[in-house]
N, C-alpha and C. Protein backbone atom coordinates (compact mmCIF):
# COMPACT_ATOMS: atom_id res chain seq x y z
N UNK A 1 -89.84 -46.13 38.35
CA UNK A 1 -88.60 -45.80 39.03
C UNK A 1 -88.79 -46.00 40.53
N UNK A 2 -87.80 -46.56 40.63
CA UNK A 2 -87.73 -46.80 42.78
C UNK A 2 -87.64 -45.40 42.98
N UNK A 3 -88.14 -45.34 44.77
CA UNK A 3 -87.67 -43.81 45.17
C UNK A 3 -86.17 -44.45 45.88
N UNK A 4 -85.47 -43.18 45.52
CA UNK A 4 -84.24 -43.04 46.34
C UNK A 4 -83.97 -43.07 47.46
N UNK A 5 -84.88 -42.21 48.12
CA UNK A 5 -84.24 -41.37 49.55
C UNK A 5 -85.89 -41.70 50.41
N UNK A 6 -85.38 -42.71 51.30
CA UNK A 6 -86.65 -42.82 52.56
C UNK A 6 -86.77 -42.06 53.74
N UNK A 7 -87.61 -41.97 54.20
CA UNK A 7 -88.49 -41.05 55.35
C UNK A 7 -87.19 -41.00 56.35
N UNK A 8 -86.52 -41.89 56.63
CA UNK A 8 -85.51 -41.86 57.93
C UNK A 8 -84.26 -41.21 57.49
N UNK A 9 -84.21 -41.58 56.08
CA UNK A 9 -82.93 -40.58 55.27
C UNK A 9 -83.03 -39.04 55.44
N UNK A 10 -84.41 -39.12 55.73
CA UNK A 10 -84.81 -37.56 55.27
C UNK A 10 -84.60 -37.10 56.85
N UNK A 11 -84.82 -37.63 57.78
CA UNK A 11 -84.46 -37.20 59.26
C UNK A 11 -83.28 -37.07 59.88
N UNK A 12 -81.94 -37.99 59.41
CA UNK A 12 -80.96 -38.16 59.44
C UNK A 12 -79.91 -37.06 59.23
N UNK A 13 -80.24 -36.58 58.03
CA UNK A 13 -79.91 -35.41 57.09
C UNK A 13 -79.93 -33.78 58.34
N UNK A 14 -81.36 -33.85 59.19
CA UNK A 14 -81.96 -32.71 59.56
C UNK A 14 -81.02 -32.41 60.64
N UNK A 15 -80.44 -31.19 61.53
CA UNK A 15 -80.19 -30.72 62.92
C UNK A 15 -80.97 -30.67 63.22
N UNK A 16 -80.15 -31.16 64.72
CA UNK A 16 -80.93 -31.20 65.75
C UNK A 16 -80.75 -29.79 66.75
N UNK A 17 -81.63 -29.22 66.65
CA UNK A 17 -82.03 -27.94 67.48
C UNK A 17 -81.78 -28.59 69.06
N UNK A 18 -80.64 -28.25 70.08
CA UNK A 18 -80.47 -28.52 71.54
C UNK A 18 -80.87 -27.60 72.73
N UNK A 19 -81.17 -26.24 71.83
CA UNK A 19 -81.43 -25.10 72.68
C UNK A 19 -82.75 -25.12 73.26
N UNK A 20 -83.18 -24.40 74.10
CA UNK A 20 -84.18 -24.88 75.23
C UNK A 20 -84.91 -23.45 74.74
N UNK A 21 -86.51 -23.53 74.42
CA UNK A 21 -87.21 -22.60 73.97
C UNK A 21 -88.31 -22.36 75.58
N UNK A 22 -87.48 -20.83 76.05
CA UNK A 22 -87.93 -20.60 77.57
C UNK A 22 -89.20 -19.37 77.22
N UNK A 23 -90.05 -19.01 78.31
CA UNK A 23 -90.93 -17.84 77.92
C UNK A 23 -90.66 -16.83 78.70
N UNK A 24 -90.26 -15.87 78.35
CA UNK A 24 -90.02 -14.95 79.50
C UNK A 24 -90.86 -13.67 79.73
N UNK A 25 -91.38 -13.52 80.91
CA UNK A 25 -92.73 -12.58 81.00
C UNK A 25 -91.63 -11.00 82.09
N UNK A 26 -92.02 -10.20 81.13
CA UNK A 26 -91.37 -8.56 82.26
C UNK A 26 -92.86 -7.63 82.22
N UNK A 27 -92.73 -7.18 83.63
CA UNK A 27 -94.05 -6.48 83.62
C UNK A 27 -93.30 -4.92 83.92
N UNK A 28 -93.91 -4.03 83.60
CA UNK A 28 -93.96 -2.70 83.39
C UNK A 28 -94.93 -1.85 83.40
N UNK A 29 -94.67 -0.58 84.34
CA UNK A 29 -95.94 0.42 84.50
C UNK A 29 -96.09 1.11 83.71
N UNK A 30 -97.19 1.15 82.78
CA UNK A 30 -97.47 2.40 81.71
C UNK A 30 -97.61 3.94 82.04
N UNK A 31 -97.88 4.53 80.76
CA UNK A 31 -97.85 6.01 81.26
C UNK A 31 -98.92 6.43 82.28
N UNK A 32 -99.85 5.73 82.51
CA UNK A 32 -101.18 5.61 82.68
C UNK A 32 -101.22 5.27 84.74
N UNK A 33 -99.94 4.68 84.83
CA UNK A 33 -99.87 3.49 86.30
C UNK A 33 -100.18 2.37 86.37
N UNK A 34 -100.66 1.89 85.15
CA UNK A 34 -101.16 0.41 85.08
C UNK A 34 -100.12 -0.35 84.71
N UNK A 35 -100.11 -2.04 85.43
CA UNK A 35 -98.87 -2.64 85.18
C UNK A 35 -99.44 -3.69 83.83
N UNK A 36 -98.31 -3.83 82.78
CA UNK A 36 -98.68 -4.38 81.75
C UNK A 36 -97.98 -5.16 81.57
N UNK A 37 -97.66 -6.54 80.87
CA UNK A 37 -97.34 -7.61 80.82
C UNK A 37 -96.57 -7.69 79.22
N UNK A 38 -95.01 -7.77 78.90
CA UNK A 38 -94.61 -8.79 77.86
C UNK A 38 -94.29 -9.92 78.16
N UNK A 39 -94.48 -10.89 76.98
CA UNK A 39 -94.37 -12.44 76.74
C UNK A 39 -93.63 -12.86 76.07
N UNK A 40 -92.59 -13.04 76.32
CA UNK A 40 -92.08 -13.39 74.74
C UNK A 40 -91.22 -14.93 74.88
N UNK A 41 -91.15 -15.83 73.80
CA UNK A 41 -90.53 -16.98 73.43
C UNK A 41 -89.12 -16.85 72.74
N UNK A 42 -88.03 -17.15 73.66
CA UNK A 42 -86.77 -17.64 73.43
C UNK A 42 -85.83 -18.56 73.50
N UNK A 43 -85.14 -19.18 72.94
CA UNK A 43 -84.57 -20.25 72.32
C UNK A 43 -83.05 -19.68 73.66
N UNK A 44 -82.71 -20.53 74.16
CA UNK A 44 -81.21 -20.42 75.21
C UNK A 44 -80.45 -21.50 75.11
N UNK A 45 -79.23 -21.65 75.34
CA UNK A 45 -78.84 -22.88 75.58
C UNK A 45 -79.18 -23.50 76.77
N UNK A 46 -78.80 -22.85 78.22
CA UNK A 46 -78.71 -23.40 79.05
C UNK A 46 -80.16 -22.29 79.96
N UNK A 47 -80.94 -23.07 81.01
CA UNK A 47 -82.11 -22.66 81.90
C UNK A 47 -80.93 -21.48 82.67
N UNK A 48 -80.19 -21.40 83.41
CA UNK A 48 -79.43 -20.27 84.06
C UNK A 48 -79.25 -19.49 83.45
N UNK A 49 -79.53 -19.08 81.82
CA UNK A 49 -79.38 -18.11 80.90
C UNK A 49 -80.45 -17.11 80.91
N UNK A 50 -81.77 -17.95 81.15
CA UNK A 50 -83.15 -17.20 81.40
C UNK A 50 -83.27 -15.97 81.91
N UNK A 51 -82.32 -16.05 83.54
CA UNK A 51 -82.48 -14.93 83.92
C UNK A 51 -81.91 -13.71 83.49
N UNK A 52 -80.68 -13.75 82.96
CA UNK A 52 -80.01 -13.01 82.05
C UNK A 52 -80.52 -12.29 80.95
N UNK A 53 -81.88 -12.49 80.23
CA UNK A 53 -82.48 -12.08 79.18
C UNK A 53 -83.19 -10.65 79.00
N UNK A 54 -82.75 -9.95 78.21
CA UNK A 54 -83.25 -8.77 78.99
C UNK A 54 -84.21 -8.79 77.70
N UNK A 55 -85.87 -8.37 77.93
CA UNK A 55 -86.66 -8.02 76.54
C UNK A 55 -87.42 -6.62 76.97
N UNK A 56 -87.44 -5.87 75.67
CA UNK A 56 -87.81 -4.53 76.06
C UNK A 56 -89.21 -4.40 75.26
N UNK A 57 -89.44 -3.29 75.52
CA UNK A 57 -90.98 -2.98 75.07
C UNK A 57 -91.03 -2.49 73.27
């Protein structure tokens, strides 16, 4: 049997993800006084959205 469906069929088919995957780092003083660091990876549409992101602990 032939195959049906080729490698470019199979890409064609897929979305395309346009959103922009930004990292956004917030630092915060623990109970302690020490400043500690989150990291986190998010998907935005647009870079002017970045700052807007609020991530919590």
């Amino acid at each position: 049997m032939a195959k049906q469906q080729t490698f470019s069929d199979k890409m064609k088919k897929q979305k395309v993800d346009t959103r922009i995957n930004v990292q956004v780092i917030k630092a915060y003083r623990s109970d302690k006084g020490t400043v500690k660091y989150i990291e986190r990876f998010v998907k935005v549409e647009d870079v002017n959205q970045a700052e807007k992101i609020d991530i919590s602990r």
